[in-house]
C-alpha atoms as a PDB file:
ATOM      1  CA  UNK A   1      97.317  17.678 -36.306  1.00  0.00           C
ATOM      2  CA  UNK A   2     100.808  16.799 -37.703  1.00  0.00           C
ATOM      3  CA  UNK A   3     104.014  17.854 -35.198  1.00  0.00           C
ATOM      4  CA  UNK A   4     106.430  19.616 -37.346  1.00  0.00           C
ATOM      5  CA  UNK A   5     110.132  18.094 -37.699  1.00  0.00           C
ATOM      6  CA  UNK A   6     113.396  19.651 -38.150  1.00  0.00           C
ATOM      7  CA  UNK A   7     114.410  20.145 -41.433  1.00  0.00           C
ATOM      8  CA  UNK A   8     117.481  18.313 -41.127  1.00  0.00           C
ATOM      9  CA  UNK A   9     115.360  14.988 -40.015  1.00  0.00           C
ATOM     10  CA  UNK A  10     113.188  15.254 -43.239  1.00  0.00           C
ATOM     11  CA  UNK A  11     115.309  13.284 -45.448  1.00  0.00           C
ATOM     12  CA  UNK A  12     116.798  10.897 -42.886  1.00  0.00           C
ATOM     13  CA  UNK A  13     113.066  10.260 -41.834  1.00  0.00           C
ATOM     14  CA  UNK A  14     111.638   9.925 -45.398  1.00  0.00           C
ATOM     15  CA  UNK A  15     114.354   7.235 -45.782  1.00  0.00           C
ATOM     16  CA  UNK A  16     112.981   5.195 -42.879  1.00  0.00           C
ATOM     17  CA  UNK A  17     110.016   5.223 -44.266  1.00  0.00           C
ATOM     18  CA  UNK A  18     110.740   3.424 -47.299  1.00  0.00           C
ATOM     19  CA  UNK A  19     111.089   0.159 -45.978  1.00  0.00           C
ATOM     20  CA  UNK A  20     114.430   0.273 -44.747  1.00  0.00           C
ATOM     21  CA  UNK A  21     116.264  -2.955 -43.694  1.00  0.00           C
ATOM     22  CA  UNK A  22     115.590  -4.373 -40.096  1.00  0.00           C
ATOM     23  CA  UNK A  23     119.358  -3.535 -39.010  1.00  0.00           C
ATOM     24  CA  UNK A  24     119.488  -0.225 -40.262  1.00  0.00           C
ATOM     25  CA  UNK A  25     120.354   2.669 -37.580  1.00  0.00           C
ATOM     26  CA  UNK A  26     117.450   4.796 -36.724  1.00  0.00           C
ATOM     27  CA  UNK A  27     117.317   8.873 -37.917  1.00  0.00           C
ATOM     28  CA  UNK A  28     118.224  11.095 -34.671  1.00  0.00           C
ATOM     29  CA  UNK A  29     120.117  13.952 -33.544  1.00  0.00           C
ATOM     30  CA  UNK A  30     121.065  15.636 -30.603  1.00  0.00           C
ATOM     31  CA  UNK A  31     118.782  18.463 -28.867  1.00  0.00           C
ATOM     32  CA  UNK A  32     119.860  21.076 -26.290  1.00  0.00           C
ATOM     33  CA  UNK A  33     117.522  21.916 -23.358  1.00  0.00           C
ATOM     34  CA  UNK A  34     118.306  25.729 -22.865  1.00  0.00           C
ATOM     35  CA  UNK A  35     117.521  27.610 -20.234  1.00  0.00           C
ATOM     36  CA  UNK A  36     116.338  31.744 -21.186  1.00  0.00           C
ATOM     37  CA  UNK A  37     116.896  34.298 -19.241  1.00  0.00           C
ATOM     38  CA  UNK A  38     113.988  36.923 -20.310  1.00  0.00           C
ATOM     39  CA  UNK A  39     113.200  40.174 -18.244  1.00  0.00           C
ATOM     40  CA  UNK A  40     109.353  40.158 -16.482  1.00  0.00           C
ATOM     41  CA  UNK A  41     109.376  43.808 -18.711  1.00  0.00           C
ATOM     42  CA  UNK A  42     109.875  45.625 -20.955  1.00  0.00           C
ATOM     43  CA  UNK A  43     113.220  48.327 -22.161  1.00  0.00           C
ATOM     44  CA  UNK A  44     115.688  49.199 -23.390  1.00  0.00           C
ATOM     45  CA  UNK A  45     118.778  46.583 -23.821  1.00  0.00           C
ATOM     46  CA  UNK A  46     121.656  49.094 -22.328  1.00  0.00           C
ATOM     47  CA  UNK A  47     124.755  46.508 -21.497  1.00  0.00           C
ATOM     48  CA  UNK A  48     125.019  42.705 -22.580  1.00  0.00           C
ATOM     49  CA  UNK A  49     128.229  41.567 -20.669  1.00  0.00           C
ATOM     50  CA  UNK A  50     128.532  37.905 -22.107  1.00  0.00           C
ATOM     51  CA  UNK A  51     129.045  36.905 -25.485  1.00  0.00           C
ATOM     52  CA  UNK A  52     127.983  33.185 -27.254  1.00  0.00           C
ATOM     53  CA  UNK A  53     130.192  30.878 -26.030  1.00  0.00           C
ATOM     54  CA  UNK A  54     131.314  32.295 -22.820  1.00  0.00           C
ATOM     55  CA  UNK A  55     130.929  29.704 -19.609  1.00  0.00           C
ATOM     56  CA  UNK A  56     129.532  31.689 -16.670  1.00  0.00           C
ATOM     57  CA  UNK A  57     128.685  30.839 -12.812  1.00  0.00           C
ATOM     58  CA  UNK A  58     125.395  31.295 -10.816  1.00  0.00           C
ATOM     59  CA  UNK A  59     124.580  34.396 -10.058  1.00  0.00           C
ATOM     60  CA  UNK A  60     127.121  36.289 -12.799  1.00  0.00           C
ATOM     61  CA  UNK A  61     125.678  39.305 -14.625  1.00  0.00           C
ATOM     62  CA  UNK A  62     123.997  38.427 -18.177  1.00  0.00           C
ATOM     63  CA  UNK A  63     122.574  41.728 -18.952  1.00  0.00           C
ATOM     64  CA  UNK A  64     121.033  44.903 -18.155  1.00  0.00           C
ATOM     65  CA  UNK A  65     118.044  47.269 -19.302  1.00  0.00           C
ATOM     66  CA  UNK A  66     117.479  50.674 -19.003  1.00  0.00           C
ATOM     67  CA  UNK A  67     115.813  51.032 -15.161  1.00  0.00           C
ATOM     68  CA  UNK A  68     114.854  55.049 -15.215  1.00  0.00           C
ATOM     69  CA  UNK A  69     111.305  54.632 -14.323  1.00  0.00           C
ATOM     70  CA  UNK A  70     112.076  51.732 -11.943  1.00  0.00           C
ATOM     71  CA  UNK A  71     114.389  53.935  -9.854  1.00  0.00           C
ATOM     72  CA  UNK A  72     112.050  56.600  -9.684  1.00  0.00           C
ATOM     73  CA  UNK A  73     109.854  54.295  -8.665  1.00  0.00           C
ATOM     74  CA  UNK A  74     111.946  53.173  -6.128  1.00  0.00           C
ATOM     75  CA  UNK A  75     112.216  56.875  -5.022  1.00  0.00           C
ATOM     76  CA  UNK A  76     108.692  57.254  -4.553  1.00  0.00           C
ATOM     77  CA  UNK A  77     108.283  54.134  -2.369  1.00  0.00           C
ATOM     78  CA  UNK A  78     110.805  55.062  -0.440  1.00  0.00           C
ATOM     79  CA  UNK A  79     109.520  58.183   0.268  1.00  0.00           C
ATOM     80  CA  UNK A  80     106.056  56.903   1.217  1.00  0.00           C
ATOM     81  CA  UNK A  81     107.773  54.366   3.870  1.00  0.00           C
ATOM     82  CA  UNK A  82     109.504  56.992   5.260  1.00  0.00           C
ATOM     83  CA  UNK A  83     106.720  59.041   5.410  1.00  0.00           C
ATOM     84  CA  UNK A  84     105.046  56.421   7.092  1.00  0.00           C
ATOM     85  CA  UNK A  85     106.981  54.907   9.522  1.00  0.00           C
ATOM     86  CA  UNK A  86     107.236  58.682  10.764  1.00  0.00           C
ATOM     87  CA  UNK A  87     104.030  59.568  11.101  1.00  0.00           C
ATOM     88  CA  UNK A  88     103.137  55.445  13.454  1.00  0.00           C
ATOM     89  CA  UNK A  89     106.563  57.077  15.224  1.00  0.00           C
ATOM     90  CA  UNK A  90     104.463  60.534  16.086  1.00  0.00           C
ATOM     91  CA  UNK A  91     101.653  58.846  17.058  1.00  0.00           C
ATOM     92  CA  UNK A  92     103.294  57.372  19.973  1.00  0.00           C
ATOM     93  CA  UNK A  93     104.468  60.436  21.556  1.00  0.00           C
ATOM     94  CA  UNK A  94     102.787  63.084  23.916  1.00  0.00           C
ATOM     95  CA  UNK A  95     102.889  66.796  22.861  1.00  0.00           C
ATOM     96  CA  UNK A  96     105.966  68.872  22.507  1.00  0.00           C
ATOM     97  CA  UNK A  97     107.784  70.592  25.066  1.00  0.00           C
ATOM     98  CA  UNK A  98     106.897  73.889  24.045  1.00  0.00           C
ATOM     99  CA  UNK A  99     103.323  72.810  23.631  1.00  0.00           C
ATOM    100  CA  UNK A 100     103.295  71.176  26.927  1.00  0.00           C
ATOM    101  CA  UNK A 101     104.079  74.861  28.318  1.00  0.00           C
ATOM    102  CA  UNK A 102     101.587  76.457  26.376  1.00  0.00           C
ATOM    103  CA  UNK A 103      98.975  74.724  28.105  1.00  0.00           C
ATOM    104  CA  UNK A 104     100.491  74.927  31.358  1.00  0.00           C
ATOM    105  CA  UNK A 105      99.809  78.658  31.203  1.00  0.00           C
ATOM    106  CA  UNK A 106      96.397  78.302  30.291  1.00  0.00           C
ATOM    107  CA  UNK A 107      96.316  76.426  33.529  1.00  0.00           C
ATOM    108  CA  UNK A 108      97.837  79.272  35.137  1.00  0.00           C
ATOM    109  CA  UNK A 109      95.158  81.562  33.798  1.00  0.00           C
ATOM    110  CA  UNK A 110      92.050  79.539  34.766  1.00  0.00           C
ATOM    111  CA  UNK A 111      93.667  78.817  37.931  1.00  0.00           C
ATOM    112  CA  UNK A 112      93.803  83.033  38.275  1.00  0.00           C
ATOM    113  CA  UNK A 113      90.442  83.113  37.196  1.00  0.00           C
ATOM    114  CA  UNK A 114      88.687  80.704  39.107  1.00  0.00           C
ATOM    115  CA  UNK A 115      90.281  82.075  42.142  1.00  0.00           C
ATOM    116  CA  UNK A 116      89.216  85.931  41.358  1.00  0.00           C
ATOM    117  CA  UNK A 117      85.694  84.767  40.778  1.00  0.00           C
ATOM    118  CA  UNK A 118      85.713  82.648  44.445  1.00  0.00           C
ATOM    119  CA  UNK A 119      87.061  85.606  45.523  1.00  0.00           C
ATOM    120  CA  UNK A 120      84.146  87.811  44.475  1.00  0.00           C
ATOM    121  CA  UNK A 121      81.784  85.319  45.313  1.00  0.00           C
ATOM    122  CA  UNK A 122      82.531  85.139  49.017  1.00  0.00           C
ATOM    123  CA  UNK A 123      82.975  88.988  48.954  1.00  0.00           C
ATOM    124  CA  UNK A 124      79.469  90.018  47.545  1.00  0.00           C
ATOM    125  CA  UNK A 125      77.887  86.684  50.148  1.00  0.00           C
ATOM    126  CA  UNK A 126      78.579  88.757  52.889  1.00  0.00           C
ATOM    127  CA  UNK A 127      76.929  91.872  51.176  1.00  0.00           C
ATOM    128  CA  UNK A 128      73.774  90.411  50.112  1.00  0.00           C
ATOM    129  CA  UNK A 129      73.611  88.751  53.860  1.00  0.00           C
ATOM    130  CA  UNK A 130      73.504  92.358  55.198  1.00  0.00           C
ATOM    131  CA  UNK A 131      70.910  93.246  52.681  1.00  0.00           C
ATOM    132  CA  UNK A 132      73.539  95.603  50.484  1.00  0.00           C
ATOM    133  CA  UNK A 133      73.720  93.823  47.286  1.00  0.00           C
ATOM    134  CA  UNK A 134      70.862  91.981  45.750  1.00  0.00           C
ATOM    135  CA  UNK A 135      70.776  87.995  45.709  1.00  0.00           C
ATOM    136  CA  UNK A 136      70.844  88.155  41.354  1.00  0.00           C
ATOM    137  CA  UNK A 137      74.026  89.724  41.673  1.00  0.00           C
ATOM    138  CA  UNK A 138      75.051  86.341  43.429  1.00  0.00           C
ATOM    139  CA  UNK A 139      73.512  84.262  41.195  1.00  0.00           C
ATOM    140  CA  UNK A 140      75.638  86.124  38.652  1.00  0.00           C
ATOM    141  CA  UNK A 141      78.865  85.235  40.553  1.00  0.00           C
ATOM    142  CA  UNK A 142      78.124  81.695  41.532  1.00  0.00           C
ATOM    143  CA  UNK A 143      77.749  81.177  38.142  1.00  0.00           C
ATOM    144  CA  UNK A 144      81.342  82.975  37.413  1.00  0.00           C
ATOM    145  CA  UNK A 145      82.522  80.324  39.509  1.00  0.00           C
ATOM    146  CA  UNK A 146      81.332  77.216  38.197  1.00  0.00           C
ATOM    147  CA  UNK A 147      82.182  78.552  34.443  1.00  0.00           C
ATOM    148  CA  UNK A 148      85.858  79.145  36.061  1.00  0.00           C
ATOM    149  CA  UNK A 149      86.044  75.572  37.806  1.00  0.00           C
ATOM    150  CA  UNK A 150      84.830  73.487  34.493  1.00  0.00           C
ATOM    151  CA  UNK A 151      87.775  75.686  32.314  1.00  0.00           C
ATOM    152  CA  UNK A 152      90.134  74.536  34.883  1.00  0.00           C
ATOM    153  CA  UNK A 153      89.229  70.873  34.675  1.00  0.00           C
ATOM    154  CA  UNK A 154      89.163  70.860  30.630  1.00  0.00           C
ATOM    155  CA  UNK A 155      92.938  72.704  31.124  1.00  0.00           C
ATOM    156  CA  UNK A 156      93.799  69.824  32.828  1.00  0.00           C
ATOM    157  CA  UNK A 157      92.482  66.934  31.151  1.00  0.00           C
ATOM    158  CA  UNK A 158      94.205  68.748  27.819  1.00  0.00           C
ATOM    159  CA  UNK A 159      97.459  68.847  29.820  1.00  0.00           C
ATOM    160  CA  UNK A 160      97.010  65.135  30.613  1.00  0.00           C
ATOM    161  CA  UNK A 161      96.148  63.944  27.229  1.00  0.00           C
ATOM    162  CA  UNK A 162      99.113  65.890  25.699  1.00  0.00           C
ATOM    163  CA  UNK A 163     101.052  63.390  27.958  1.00  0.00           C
ATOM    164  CA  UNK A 164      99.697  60.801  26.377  1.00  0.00           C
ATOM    165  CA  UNK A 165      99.869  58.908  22.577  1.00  0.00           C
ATOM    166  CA  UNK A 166      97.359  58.380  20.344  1.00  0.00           C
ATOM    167  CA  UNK A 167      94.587  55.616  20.646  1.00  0.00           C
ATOM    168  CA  UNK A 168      95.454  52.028  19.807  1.00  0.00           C
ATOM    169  CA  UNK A 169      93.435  51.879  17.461  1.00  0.00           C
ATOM    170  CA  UNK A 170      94.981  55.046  15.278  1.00  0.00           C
ATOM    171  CA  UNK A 171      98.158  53.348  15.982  1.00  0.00           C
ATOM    172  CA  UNK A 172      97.273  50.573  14.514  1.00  0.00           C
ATOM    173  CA  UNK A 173      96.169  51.488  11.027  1.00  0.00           C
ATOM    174  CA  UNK A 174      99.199  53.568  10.811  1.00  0.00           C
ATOM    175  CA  UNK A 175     101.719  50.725  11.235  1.00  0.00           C
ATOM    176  CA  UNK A 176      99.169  48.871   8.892  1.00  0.00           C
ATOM    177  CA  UNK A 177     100.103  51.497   6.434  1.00  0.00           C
ATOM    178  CA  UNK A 178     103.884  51.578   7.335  1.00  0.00           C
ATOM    179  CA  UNK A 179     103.436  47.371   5.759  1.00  0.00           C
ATOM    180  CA  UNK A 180     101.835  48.384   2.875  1.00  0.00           C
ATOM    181  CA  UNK A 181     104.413  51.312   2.153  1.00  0.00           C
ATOM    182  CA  UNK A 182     107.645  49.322   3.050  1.00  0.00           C
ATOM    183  CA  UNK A 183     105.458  46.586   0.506  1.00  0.00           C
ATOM    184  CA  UNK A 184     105.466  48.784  -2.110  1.00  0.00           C
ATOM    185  CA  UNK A 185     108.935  49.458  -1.740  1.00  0.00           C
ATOM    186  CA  UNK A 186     110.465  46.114  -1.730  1.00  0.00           C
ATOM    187  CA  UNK A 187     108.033  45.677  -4.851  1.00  0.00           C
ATOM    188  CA  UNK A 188     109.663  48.332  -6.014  1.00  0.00           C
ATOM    189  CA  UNK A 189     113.328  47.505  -5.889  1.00  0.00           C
ATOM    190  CA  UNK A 190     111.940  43.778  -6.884  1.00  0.00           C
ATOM    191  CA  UNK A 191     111.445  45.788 -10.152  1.00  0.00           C
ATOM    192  CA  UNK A 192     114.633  47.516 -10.456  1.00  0.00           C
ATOM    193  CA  UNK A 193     116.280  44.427 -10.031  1.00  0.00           C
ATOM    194  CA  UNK A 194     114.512  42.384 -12.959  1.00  0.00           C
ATOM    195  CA  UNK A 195     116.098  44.881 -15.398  1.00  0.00           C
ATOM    196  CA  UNK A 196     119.557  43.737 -14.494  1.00  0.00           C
ATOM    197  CA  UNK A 197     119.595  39.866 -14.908  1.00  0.00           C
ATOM    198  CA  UNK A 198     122.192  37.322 -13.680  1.00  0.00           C
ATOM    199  CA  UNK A 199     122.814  33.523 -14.586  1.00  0.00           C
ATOM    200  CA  UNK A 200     120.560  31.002 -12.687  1.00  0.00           C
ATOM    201  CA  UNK A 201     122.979  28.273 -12.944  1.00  0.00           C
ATOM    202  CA  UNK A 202     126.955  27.865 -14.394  1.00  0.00           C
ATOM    203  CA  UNK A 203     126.176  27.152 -17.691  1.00  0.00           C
ATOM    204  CA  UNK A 204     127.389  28.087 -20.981  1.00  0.00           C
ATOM    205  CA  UNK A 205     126.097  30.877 -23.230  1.00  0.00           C
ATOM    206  CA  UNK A 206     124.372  29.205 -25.639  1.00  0.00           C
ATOM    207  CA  UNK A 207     123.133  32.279 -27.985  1.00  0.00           C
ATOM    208  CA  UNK A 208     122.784  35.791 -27.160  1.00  0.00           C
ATOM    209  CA  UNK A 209     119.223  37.071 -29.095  1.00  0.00           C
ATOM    210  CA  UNK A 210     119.660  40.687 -28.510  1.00  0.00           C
ATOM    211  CA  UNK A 211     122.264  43.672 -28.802  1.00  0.00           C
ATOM    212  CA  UNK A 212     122.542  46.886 -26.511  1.00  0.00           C
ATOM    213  CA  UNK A 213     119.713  49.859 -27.948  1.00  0.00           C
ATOM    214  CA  UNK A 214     117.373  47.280 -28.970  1.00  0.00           C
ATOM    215  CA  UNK A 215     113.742  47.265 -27.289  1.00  0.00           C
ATOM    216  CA  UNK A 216     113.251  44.003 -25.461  1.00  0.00           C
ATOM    217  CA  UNK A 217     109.460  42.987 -25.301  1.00  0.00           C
ATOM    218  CA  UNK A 218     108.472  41.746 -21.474  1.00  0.00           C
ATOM    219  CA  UNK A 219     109.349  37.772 -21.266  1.00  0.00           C
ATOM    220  CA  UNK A 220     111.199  37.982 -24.429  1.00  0.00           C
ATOM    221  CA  UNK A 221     114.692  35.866 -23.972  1.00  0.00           C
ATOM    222  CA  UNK A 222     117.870  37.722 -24.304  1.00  0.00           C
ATOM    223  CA  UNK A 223     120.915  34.749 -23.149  1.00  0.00           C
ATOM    224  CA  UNK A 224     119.880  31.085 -24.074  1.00  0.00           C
ATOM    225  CA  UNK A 225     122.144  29.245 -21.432  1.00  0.00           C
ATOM    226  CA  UNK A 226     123.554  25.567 -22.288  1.00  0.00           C
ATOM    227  CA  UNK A 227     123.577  24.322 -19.160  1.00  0.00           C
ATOM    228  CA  UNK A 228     125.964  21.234 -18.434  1.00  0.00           C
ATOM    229  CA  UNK A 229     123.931  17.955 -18.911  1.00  0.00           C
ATOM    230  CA  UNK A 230     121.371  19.916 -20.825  1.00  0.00           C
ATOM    231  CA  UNK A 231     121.636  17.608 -24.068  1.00  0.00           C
ATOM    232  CA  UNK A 232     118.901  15.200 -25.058  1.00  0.00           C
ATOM    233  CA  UNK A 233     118.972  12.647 -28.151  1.00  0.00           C
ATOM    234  CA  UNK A 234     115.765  12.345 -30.159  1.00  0.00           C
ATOM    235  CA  UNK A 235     115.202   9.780 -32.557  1.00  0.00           C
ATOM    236  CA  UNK A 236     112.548   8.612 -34.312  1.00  0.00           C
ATOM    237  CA  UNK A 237     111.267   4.551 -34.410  1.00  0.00           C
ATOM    238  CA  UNK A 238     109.631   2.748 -37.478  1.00  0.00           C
ATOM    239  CA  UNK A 239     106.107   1.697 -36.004  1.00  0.00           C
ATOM    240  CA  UNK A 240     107.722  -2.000 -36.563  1.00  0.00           C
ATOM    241  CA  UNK A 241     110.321  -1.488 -33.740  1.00  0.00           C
ATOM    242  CA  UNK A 242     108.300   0.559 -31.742  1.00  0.00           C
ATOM    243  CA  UNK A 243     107.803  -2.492 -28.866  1.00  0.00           C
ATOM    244  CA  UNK A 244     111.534  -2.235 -28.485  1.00  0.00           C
ATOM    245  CA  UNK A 245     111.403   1.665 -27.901  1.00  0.00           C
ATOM    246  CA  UNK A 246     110.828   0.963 -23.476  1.00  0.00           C
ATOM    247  CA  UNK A 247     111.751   3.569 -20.858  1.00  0.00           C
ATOM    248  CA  UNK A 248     114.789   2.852 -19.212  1.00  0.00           C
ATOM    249  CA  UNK A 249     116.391   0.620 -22.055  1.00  0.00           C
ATOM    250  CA  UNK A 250     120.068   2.220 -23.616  1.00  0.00           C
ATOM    251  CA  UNK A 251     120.471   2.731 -27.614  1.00  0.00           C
ATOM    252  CA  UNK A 252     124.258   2.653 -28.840  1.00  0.00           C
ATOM    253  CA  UNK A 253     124.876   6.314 -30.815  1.00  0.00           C
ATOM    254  CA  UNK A 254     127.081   6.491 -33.109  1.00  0.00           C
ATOM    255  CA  UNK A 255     127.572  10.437 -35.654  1.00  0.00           C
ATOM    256  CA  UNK A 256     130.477  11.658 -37.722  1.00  0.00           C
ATOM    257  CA  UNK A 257     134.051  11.764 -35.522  1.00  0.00           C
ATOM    258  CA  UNK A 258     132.641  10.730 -32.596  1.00  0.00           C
ATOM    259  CA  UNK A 259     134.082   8.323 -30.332  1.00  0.00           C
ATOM    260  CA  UNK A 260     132.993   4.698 -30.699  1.00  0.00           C
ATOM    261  CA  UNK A 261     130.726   2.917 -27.663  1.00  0.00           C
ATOM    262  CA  UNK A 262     128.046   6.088 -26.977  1.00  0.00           C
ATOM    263  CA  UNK A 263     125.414   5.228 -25.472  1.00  0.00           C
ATOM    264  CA  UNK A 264     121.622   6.900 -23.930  1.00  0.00           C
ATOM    265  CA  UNK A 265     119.076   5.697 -22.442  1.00  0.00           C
ATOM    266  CA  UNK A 266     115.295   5.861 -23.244  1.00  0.00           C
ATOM    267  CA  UNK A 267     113.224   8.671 -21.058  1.00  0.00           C
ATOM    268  CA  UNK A 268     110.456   9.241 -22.982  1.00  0.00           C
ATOM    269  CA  UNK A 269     108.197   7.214 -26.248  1.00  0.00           C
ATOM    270  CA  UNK A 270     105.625   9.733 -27.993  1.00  0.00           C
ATOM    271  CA  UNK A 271     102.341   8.372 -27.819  1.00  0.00           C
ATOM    272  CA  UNK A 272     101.571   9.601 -31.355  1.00  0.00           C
ATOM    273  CA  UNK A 273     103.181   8.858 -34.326  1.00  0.00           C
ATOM    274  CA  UNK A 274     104.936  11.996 -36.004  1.00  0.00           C
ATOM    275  CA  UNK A 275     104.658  10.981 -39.973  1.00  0.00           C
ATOM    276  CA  UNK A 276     101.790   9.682 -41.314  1.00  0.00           C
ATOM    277  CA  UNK A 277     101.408   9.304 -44.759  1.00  0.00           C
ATOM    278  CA  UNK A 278      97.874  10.548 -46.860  1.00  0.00           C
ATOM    279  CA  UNK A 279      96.315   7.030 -47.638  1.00  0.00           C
ATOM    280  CA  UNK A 280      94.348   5.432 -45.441  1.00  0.00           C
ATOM    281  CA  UNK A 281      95.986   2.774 -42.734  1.00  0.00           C
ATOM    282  CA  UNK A 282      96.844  -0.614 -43.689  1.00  0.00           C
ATOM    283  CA  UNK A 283      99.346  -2.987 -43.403  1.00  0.00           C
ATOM    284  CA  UNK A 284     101.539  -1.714 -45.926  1.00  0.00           C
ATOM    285  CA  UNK A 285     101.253   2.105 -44.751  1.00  0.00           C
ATOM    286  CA  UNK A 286     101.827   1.075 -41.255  1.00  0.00           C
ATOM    287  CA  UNK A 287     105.240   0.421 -41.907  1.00  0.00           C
ATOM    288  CA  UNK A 288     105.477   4.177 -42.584  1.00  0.00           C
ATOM    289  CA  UNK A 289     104.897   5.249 -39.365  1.00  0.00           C
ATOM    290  CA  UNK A 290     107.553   6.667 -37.193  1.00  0.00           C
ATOM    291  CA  UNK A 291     107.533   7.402 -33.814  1.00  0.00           C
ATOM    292  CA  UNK A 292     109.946  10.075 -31.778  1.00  0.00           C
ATOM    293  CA  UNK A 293     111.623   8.666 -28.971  1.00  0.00           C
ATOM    294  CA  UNK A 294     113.634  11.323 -26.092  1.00  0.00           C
ATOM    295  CA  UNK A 295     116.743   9.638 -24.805  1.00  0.00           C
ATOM    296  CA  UNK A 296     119.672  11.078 -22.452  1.00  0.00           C
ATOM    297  CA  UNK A 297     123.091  10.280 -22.904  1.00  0.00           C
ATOM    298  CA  UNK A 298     124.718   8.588 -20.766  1.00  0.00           C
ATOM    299  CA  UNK A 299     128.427   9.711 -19.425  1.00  0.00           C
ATOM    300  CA  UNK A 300     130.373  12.498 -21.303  1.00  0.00           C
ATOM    301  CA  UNK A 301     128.974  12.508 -24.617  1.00  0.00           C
ATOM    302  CA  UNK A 302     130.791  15.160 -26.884  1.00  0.00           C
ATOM    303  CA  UNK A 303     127.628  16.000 -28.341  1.00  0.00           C
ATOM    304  CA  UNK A 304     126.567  19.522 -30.388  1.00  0.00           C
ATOM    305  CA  UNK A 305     122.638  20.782 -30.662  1.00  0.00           C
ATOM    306  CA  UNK A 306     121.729  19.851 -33.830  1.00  0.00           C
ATOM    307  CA  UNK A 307     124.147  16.683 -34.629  1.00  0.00           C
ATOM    308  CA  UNK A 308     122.691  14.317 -36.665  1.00  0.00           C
ATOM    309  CA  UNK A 309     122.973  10.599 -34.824  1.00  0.00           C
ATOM    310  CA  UNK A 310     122.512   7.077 -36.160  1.00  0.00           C
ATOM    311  CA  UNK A 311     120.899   5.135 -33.553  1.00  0.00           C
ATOM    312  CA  UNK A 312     120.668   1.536 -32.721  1.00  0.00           C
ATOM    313  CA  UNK A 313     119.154  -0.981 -30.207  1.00  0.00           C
ATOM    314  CA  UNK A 314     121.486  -1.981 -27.721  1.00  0.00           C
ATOM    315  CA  UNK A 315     120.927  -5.676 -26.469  1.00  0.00           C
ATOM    316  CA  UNK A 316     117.796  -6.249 -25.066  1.00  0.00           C
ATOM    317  CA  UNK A 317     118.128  -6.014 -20.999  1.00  0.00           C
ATOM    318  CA  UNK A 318     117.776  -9.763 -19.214  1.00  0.00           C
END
């Protein structure tokens, strides 16, 4: 598969392949590495607050989209957290005061009862002893009693419970849901937040793709930042020359009004060539073959994207 050259390196490159002479400068130009601020999704461009060629600092706003349905979202979550962290806080406490007196007069009135039907119990003993009343009748009140005594104990195991919180185990889920909902909410304003986008690094504003009312497709770029030291030099190597083209060796530069003495050094040698003629390989055609070559420039190069370059071998290092 062939790799597909800029337009502006087609005739400098067709030119090196016609057996050009062994001193001749190589075909390059100069390459920005930009870094694109996109949104993670999709709106509604509502405010761009740079403009192309503007130099701004980490952290300074780019742009923002429209962030209705993330605020409402936000809303929502906020809610639920709230809702949540309210209902872990209930489970810890005992009843209310006024429910805490309800069941003390329950107590009151099983208390009165139990004590009426011990009453009438020890009454109607002494009347079935003397052969008055007959012994059902105290079956009937014995069993009064007992009825009387197990209300009273349930009255009071109700009014020591409502002292208490609930189990550990309720607890527990409901401060596992009180995580989820303050998750949902920090995912939440995570959201809200990608809508309104800020520079990564100080850099300069390279391009801006978008204007305010246009839809903005999820990871779409809308600032291309230039940051500083972003500028690579590609060139391209006659198969020939190629055993000079090493990592780490410098090239001299040299492009229209530019200042004499630039220089880069090699970072990177395709492995593949990026021309290759339609015939089939032989010593004639292999002088055809070019290969690209990445190099960075070394000090403060007054380079533009896009600048065509004329590149040479530097002395071979020692």
């Amino acid at each position: 598969m062939k790799s597909t050259l800029p337009w502006a390196a087609l005739p400098l490159l067709v030119a090196a392949c016609q057996g050009q002479p062994a001193d001749a400068p190589m075909s390059g130009y100069a390459e920005a590495e930009l870094t694109y601020v996109a949104p993670s999704a999709a709106g509604t461009l509502t405010t761009v607050s740079v403009r192309r060629g503007d130099t701004v600092a980490a952290g300074q706003p780019l742009y923002a989209l429209d962030a209705d349905a993330e605020q409402l979202g936000r809303a929502s979550a906020q809610a639920r957290s709230e809702r949540a962290a309210a209902q872990t806080a209930d489970l810890q406490k005992g009843k209310r005061p006024l429910e805490l007196q309800a069941l003390d007069q329950q107590l009151a009135q099983a208390q009165a009862a139990l004590a009426a039907s011990a009453h009438a119990l020890t009454r109607q003993q002494s009347l079935v002893d003397q052969g008055f009343v007959a012994a059902l009748r105290l079956d009937e009140l014995v069993a009064a009693r007992d009825r009387d005594t197990a209300r009273l104990k349930e009255l009071q195991a109700q009014r020591a419970l409502a002292l208490q919180a609930a189990r550990s185990d309720e607890i527990e889920a409901a401060r596992a849901d009180q995580r989820g909902a303050a998750a949902d909410l920090a995912l939440a304003r995570w959201r809200e937040t990608q809508k309104q986008r800020t520079a990564p690094l100080a850099a300069e504003v390279f391009d801006v793709l978008y204007r305010p009312g246009e839809w903005v497709p999820a990871g779409s770029p809308v600032v291309a930042l230039l940051p500083p030291g972003a500028l690579k030099v590609r060139f391209f190597v006659p198969e020939p020359l190629l055993p000079q083209a090493r990592v780490g060796r410098e090239v001299l530069l040299a492009c229209d009004g530019c200042a004499a003495g630039l220089k880069a050094r090699i970072r990177w040698v395709s492995p593949q060539a990026e021309f290759t003629p339609p015939v089939i390989y032989s010593n004639g055609s292999r002088s055809k073959l070019v290969f690209m070559v990445e190099a960075e420039p070394l000090g403060a190069a007054a380079l533009k994207p896009g600048q065509p370059l004329d590149v040479r071998f530097g002395a071979a290092p020692a």
